[in-house]
Protein backbone atom coordinates (compact mmCIF):
# COMPACT_ATOMS: atom_id res chain seq x y z
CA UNK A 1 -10.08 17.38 41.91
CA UNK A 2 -13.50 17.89 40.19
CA UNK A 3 -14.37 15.36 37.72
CA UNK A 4 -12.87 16.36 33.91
CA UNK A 5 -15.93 14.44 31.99
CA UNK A 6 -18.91 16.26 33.30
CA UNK A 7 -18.02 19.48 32.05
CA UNK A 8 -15.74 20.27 28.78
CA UNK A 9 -14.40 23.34 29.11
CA UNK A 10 -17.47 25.15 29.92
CA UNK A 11 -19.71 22.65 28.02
CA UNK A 12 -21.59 20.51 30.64
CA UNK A 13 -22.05 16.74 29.30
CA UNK A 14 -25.15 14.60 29.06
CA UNK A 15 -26.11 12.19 31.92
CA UNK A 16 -25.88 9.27 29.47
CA UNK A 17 -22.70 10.60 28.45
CA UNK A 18 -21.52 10.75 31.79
CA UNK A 19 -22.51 7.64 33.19
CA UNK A 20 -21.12 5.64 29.86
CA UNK A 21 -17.93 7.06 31.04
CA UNK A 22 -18.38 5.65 34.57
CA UNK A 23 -19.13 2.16 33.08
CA UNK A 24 -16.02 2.32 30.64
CA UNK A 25 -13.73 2.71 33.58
CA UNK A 26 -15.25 0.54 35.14
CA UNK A 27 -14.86 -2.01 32.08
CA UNK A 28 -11.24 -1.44 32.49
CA UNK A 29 -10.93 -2.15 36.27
CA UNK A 30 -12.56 -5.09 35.80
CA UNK A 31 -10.67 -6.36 33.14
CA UNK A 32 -7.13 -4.88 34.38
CA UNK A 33 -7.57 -4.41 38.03
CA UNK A 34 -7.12 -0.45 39.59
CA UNK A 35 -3.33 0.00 40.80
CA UNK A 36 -4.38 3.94 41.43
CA UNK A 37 -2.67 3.22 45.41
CA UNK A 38 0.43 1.13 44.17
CA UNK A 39 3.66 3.57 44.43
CA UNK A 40 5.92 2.48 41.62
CA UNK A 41 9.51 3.35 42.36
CA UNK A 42 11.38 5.66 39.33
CA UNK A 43 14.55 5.55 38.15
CA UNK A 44 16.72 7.03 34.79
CA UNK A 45 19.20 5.62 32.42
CA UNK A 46 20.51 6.72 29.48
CA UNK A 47 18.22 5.54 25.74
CA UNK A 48 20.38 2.98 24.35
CA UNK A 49 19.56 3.80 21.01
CA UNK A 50 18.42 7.76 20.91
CA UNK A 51 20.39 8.51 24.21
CA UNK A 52 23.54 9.91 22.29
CA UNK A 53 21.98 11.66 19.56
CA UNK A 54 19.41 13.02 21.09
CA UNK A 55 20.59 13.16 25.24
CA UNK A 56 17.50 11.08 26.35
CA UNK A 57 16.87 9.64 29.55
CA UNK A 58 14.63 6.77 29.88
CA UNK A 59 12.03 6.94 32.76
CA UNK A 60 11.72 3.38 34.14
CA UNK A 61 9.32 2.34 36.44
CA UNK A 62 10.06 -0.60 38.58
CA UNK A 63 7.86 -2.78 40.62
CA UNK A 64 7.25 -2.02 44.40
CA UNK A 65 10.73 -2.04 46.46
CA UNK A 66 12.32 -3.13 43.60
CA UNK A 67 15.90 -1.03 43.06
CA UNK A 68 17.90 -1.24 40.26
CA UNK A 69 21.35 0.72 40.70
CA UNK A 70 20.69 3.30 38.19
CA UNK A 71 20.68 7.15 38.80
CA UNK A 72 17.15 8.74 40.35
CA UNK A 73 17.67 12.31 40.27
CA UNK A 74 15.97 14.41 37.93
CA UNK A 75 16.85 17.48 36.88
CA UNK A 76 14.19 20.60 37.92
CA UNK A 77 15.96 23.42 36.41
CA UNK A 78 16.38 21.53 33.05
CA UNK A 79 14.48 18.23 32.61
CA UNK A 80 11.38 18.43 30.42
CA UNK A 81 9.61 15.11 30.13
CA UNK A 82 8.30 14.04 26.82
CA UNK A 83 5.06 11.73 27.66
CA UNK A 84 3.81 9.31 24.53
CA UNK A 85 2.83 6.44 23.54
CA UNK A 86 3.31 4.36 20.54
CA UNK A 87 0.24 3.87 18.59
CA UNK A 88 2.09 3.61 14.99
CA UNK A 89 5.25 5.83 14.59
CA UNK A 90 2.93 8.88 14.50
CA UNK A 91 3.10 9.89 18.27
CA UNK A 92 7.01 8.32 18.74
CA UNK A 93 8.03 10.69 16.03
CA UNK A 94 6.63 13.61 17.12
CA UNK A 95 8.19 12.57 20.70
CA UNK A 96 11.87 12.53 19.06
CA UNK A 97 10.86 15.89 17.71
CA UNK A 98 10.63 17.60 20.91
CA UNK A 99 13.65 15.74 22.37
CA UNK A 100 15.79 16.94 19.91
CA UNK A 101 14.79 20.36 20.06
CA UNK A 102 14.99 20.09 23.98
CA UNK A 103 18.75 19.05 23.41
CA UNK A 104 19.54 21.25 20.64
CA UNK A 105 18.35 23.99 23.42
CA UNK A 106 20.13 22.71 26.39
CA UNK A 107 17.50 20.89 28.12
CA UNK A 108 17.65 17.21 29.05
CA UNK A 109 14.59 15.17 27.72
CA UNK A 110 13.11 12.36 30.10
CA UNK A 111 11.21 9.86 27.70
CA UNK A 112 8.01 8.34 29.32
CA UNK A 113 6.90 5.81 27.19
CA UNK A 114 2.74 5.09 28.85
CA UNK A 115 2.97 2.05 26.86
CA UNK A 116 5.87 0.68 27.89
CA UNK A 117 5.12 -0.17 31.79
CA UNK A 118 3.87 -3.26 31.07
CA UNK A 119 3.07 -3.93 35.62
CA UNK A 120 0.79 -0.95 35.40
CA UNK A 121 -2.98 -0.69 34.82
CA UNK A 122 -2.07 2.37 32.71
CA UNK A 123 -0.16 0.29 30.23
CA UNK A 124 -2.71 -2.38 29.78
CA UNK A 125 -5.41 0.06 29.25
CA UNK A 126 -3.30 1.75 26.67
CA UNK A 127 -2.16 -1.18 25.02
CA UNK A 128 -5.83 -2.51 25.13
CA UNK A 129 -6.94 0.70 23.09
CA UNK A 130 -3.72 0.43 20.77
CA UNK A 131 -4.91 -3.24 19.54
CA UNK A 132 -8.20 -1.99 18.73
CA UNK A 133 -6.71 1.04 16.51
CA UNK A 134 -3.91 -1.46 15.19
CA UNK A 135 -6.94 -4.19 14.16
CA UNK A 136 -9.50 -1.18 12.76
CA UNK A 137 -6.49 0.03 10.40
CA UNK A 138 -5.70 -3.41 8.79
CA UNK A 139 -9.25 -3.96 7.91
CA UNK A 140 -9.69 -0.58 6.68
CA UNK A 141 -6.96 -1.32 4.30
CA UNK A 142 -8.42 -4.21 3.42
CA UNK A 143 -12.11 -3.61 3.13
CA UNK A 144 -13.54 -0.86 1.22
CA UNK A 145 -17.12 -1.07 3.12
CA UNK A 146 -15.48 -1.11 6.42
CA UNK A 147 -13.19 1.80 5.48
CA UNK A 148 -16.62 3.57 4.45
CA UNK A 149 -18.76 3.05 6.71
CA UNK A 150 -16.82 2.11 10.07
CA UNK A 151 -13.29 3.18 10.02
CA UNK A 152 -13.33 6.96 7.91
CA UNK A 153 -16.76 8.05 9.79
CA UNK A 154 -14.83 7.28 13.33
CA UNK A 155 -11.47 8.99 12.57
CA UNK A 156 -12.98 11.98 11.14
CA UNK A 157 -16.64 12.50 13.16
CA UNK A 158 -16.34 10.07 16.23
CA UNK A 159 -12.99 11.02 17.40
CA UNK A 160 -14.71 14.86 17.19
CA UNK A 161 -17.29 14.54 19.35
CA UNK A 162 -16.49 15.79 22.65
CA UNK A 163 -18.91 12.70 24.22
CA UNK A 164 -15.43 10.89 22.88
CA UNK A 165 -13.52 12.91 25.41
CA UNK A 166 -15.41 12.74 28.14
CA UNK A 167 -14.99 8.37 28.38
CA UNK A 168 -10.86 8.91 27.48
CA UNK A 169 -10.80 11.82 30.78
CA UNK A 170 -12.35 9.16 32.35
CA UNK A 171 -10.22 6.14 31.54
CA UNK A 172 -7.06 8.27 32.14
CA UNK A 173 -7.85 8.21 35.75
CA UNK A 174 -6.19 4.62 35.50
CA UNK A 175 -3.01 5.79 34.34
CA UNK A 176 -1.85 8.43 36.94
CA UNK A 177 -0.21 6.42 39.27
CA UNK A 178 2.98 6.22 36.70
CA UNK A 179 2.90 10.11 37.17
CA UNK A 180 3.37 9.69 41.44
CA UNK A 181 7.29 9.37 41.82
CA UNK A 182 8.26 11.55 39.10
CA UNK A 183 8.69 15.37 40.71
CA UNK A 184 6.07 17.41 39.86
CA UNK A 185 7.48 20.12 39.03
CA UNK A 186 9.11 19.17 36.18
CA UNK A 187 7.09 20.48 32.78
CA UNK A 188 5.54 17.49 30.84
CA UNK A 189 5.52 17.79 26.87
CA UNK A 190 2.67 14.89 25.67
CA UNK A 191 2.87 14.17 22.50
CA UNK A 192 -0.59 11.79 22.49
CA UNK A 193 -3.89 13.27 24.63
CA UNK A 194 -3.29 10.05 27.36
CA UNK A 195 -0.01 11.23 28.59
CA UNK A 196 -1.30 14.95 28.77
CA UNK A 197 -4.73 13.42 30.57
CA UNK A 198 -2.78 11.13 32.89
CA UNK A 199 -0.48 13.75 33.38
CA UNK A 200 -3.07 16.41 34.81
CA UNK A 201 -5.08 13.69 36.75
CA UNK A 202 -1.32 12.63 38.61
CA UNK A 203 -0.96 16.00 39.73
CA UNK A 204 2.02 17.10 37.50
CA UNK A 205 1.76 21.15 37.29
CA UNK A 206 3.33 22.33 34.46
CA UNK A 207 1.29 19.79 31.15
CA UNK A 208 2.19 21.15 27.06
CA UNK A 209 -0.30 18.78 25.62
CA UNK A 210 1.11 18.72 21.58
CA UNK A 211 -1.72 18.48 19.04
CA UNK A 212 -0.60 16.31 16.01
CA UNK A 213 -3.46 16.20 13.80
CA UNK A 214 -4.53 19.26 11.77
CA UNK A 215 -8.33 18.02 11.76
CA UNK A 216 -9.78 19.62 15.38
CA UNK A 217 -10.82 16.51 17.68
CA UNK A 218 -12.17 16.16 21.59
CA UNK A 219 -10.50 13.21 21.38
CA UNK A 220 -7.26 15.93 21.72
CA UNK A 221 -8.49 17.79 24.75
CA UNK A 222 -6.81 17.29 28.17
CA UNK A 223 -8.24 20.02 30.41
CA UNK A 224 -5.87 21.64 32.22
CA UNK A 225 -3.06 21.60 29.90
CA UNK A 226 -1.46 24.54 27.57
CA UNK A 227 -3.09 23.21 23.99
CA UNK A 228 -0.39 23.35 21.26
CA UNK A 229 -1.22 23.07 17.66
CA UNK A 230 1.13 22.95 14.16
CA UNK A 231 -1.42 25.17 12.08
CA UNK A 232 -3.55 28.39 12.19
CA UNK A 233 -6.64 26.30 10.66
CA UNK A 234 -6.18 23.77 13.97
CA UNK A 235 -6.21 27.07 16.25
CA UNK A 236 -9.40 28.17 15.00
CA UNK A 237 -11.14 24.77 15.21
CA UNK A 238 -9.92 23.77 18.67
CA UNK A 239 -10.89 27.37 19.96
CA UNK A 240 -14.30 27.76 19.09
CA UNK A 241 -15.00 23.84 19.30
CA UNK A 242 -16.02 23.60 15.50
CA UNK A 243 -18.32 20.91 15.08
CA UNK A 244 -17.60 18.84 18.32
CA UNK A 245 -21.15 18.55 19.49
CA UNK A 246 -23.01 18.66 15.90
CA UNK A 247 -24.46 22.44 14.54
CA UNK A 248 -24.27 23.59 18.79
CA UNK A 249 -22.30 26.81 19.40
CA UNK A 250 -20.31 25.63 22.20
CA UNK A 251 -18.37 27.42 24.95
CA UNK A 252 -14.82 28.34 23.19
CA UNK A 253 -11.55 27.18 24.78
CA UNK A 254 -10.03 29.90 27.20
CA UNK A 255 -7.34 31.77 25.31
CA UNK A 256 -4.26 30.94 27.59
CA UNK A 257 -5.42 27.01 27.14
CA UNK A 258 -4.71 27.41 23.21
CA UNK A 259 -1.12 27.98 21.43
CA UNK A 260 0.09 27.82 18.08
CA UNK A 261 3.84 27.06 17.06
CA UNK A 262 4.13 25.62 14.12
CA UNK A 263 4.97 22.30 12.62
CA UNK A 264 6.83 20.15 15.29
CA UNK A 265 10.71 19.20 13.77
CA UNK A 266 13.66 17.57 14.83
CA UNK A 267 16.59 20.05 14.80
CA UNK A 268 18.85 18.05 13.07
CA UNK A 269 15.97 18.38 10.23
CA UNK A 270 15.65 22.30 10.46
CA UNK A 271 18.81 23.57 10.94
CA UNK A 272 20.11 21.97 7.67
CA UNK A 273 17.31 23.05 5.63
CA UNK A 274 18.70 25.41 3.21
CA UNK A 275 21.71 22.63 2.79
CA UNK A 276 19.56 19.88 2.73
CA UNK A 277 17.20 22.10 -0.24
CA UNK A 278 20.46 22.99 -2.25
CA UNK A 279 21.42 19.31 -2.63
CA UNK A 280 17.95 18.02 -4.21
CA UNK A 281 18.13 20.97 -6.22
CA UNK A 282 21.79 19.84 -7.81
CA UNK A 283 21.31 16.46 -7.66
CA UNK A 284 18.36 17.63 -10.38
CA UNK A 285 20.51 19.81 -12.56
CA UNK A 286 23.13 17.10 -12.93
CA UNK A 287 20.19 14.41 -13.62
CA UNK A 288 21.13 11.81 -10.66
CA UNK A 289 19.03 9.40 -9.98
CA UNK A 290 15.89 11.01 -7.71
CA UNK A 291 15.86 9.88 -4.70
CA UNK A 292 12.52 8.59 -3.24
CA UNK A 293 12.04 7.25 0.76
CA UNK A 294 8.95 5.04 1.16
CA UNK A 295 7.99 4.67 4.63
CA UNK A 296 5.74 1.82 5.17
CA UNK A 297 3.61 1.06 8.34
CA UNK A 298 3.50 -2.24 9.44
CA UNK A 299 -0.63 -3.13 9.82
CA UNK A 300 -0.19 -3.29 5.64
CA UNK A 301 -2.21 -0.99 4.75
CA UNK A 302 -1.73 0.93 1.47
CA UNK A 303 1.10 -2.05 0.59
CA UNK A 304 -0.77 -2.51 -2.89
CA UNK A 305 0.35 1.57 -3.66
CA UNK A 306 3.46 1.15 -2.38
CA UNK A 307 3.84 -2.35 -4.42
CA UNK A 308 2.80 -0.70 -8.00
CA UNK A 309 4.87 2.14 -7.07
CA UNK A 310 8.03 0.14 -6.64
CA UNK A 311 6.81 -1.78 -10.01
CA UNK A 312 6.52 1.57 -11.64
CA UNK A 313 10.21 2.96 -10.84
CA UNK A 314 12.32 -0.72 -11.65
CA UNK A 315 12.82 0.69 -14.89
CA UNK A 316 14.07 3.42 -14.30
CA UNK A 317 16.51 2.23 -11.43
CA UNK A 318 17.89 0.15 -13.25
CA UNK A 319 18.83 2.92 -15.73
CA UNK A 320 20.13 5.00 -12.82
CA UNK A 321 17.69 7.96 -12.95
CA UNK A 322 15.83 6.79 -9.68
CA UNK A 323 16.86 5.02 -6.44
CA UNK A 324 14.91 3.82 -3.71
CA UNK A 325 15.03 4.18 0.06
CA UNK A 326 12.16 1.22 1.67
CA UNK A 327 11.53 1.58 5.34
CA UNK A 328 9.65 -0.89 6.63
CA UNK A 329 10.40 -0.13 10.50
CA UNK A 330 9.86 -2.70 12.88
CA UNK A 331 8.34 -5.03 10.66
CA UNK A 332 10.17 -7.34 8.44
CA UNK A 333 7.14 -9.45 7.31
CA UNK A 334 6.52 -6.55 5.10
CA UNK A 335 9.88 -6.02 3.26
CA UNK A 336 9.54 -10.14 2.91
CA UNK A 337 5.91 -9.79 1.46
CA UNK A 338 6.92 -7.14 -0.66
CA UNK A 339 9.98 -9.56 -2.38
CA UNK A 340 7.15 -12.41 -3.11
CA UNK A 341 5.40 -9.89 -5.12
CA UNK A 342 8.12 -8.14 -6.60
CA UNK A 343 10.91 -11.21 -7.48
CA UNK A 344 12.91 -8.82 -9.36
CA UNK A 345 13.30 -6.57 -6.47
CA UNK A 346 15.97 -8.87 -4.52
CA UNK A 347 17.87 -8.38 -7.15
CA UNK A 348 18.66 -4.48 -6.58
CA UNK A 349 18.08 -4.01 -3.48
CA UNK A 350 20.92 -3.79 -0.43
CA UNK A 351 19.35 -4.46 2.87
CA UNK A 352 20.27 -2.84 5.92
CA UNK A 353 18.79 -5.17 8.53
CA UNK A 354 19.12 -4.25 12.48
CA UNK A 355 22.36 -2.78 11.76
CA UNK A 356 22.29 0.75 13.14
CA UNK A 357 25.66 1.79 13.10
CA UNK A 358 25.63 1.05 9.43
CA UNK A 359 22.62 2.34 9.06
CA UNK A 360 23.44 5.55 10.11
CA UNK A 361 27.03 5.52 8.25
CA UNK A 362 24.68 5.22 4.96
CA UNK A 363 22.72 7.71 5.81
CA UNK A 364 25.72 10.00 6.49
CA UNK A 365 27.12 9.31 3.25
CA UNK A 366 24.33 9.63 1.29
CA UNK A 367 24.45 13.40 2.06
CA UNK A 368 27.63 13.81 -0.30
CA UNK A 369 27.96 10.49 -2.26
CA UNK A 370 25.97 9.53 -5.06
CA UNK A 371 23.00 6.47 -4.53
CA UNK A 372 21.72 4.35 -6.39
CA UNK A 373 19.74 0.81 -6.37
CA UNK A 374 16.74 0.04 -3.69
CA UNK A 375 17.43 0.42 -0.13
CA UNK A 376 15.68 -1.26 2.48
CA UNK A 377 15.99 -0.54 6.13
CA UNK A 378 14.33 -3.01 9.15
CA UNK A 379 15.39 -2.48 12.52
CA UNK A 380 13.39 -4.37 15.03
CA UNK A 381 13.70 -1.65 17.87
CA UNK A 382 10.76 0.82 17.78
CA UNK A 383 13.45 3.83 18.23
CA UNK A 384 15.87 2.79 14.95
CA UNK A 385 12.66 1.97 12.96
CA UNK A 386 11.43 5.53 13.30
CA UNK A 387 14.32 7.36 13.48
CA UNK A 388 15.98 5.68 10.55
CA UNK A 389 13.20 7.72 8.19
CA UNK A 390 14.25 10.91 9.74
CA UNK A 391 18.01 10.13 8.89
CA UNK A 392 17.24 9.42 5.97
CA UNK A 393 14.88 12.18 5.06
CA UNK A 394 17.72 14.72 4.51
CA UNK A 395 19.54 12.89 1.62
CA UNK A 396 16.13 11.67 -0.16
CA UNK A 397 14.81 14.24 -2.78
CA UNK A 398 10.90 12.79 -2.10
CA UNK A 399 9.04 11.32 0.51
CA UNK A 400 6.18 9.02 -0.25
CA UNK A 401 3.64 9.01 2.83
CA UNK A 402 0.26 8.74 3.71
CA UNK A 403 -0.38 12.44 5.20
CA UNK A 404 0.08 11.62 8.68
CA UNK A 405 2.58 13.19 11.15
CA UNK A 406 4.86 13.27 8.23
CA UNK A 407 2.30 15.89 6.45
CA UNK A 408 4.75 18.79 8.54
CA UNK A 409 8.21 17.66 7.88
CA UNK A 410 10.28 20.19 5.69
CA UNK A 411 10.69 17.86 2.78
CA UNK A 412 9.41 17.44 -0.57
CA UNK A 413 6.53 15.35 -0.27
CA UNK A 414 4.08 13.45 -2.27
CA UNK A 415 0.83 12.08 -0.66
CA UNK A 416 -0.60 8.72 -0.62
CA UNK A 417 -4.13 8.01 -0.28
CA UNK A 418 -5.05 8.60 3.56
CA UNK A 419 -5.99 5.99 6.23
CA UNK A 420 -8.78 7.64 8.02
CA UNK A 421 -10.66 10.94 7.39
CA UNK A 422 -8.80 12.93 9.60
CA UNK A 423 -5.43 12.50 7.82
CA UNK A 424 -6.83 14.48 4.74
CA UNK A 425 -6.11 17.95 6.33
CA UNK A 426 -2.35 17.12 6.61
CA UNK A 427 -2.27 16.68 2.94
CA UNK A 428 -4.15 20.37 2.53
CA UNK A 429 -2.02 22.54 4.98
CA UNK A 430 0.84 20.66 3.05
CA UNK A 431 -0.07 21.58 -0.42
CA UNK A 432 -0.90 25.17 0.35
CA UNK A 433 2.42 26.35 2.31
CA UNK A 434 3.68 24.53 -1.17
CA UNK A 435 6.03 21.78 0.88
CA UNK A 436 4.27 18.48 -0.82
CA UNK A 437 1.01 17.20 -3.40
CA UNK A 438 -2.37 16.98 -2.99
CA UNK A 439 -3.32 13.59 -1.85
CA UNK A 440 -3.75 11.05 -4.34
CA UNK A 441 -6.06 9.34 -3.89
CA UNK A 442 -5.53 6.21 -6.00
CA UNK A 443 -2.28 4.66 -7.67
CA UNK A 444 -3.02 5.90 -11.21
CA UNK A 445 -2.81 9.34 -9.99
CA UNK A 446 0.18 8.77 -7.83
CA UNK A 447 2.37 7.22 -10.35
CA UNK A 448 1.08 10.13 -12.48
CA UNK A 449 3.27 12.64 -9.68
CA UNK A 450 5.99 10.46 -9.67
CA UNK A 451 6.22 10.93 -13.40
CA UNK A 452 6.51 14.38 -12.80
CA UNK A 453 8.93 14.84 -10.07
CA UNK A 454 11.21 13.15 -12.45
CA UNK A 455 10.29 13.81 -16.00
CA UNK A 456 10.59 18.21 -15.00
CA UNK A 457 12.47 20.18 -12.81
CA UNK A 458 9.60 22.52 -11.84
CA UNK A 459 7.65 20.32 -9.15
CA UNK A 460 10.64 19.92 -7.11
CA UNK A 461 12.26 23.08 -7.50
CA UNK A 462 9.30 24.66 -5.92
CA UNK A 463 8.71 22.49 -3.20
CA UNK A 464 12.21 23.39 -1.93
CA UNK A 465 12.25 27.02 -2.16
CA UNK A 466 8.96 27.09 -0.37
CA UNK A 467 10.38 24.69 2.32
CA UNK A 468 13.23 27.18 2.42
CA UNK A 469 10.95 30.41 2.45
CA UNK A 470 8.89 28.61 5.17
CA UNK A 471 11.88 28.26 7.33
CA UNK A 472 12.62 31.76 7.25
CA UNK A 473 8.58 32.17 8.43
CA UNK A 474 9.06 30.25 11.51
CA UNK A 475 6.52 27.66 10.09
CA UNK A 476 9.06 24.60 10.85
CA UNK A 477 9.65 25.91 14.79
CA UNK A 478 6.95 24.19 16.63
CA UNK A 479 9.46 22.16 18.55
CA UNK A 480 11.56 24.79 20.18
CA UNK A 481 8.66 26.71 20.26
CA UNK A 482 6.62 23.63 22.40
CA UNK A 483 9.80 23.43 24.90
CA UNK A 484 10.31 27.19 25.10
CA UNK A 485 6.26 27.17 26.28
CA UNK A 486 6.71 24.30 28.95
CA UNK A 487 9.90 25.92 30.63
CA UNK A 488 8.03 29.01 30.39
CA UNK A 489 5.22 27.60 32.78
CA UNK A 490 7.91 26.36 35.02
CA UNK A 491 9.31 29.28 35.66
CA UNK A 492 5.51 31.19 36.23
């Protein structure tokens, strides 16, 4: 196999481009070791926590001639593996995404988690770069010159450059070996550019690599793979290469490398749209309390908006015309921090702490019941703390988000400020197919659109009917549309 980083679809690379590359591998070997010739031996068992819902199958790796009892075979007619990593709830999300839709279609999704094979030179290379991303967000939410200078210019420029690529295709060499015992044959859908990369490099033939961001990035690229993206303004950036290597007119991305499908969503989430849509719409004619789901990452940043926006709605939950869903994932330190700011928000709040069955009882009966009060959700596995936003994203009439992954999701949204540049472009496509705000980009402005979700009908009303219109335009398929696109490879 010809090296990936010398030439970028059609775009041949600097030599000091090149041989940084070399040395970054190298960094990695050095640091991590090289277990390219180690054959890890595979095996499947059911997800403990998504397994039911969604009818996923963990891949395990185990150390070599280790055995561990559980079943082996994979399915080739109808397993589709679902590669990812976690790097925030981003990438995990968009993984459940195209599970569920694989389910909901009659596949059987095989969740490889890069990040979870904690033996393998893969992981620790991944995990390595996930620190670095996890440390760079905190400060940025801390520290306006770092957010400036360091932290928005690399999101939105560095992460563009296809230089960027180049030293990832490079560094992905060190994570094929998880790839060797899992039949090739089988289509992998990658929800992060690593799994994709690793994918390709491991000699897996059949690789949907799933864009998530709607700003075009190198950093997305793994050559060799079908390209998917969730907007029309991502295909026309990724094709031509806008930008990626300054004012140059580069070589465009072969057509057949390039797909859009729109935005990628659970089934669960689409197929009770128009349900989902009526209920926020009565629950605003009869004047319940509005519903709004916070979702709050755990590196803290943006916990000050989130803070004064809790301040701001007290009042007016403890008159009944708003409730509160808080979910602070997998990390409890911030529901705690968030009670030693706010003292008077113990007082109305039920928590639902690493209780999943209850969890997802509430969230059941929140669909018909009436809510009211602050809700706040912790579970400390990574699958509960993401899902439990998506369960409860059909019963809440507004979710408040930085425009992230959650930019796409067919509910009414309104937009936090962003952390990094790139995230901007979710909160654009969003406001123009009419599904969420603008992005707000401080808290007076934000408690200004809170205000008006609840003070007039109109804001809400129209977010719903143009979820519902969008529906009917295919714009929420991306999911089925991803899987339907892998088997499609498979079967030539």
């Amino acid at each position: 196999m010809s090296e990936k980083l010398a030439v970028i679809f059609g775009n041949r690379m600097p030599k000091k481009v090149y041989k940084k590359a070399l040395k970054s591998k190298k960094k990695y070997i050095k640091k991590f070791g090289d277990d390219s010739n180690v054959s890890y031996p595979v095996s499947l068992k059911e997800n403990e926590h998504i397994g039911k819902a969604l009818g996923v199958m963990d891949v395990r790796l185990l150390n070599p001639g280790e055995k561990d009892g559980e079943e082996t075979a994979f399915d080739n007619e109808k397993g589709i593996i679902v590669g990812n990593i976690r790097m925030g709830f981003g990438h995990y999300r968009i993984s459940m995404a195209i599970a569920s839709a694989a389910n909901a279609m009659g596949y059987t999704p095989y969740w490889m988690d890069l990040n979870s094979y904690k033996q393998t030179t893969c992981t620790k290379v991944i995990s390595a770069q996930n620190d670095l991303y996890s440390l760079g967000s905190r400060l940025s939410g801390k520290s306006k010159l770092f957010n400036k200078f360091v932290w928005e210019p690399m999101n939105y420029e560095g992460f563009r450059k296809l230089s960027y690529n180049a030293s990832d295709q490079k560094n992905a060499e060190l994570m094929a070996t998880v790839y060797r015992n899992v039949p090739k044959e089988i289509p992998v859908v990658a929800t992060h550019v690593w799994p994709a990369q690793a994918a390709i490099h491991g000699g897996m033939k059949y690789v949907v690599n799933a864009i998530p961001d709607n700003w075009p990035m190198a950093l997305h690229f793994a050559e060799g793979s079908l390209h998917t993206v969730q907007t029309h303004f991502a295909y026309q950036g990724y094709r031509i290469l806008n930008g990626m290597q300054g004012k140059d007119v580069l070589t465009p991305m072969p057509a057949n490398d390039l797909a859009y499908t729109g935005h990628y969503i659970d089934h669960e989430l689409v197929s009770n749209i128009e349900t989902d849509c009526e209920a926020r719409k009565q629950r605003k004619i009869n004047k319940a309390p509005m519903r709004f789901l916070l979702t709050i990452g755990g590196a803290g940043a943006q916990k000050e908006i989130f803070a004064a926006i809790i301040k701001y709605l007290l009042p007016a939950i403890e008159k009944k015309e708003a409730a509160l869903y808080v979910n602070v994932g997998d990390y409890k330190n911030v529901w705690e921090e968030l009670l030693k700011e706010i003292p008077e928000l113990k007082a109305v709040s039920e928590e639902h702490f690493d209780r999943w069955e209850e969890t997802q009882s509430f969230c059941d009966r929140a669909l018909t019941e009436s809510v009211t009060g602050v809700h706040g959700f912790y579970h400390s596995n990574i699958f509960e703390a993401v899902y439990c936003t998506n369960l409860l994203m059909r019963s809440s009439d507004v979710l408040v988000t930085k425009p992230s992954e959650l930019a796409f999701y067919p509910v009414p949204k309104l937009f936090i400020k962003r952390v990094g540049g790139h995230e901007q472009w979710g909160a654009i496509h969003s406001a123009e197919i009419g599904d969420g705000t603008l992005e707000c980009a401080d808290i007076p402005h934000t408690l200004q659109m809170i205000e008006l979700f609840m003070r007039e009908d109109k804001v809400l009303v129209d977010m719903c009917d143009a979820i519902i219109k969008n529906k009917a335009a295919g714009i929420y398929d991306g999911a089925y549309k991803v899987v339907e696109l892998a088997n499609q490879m498979r079967k030539g």
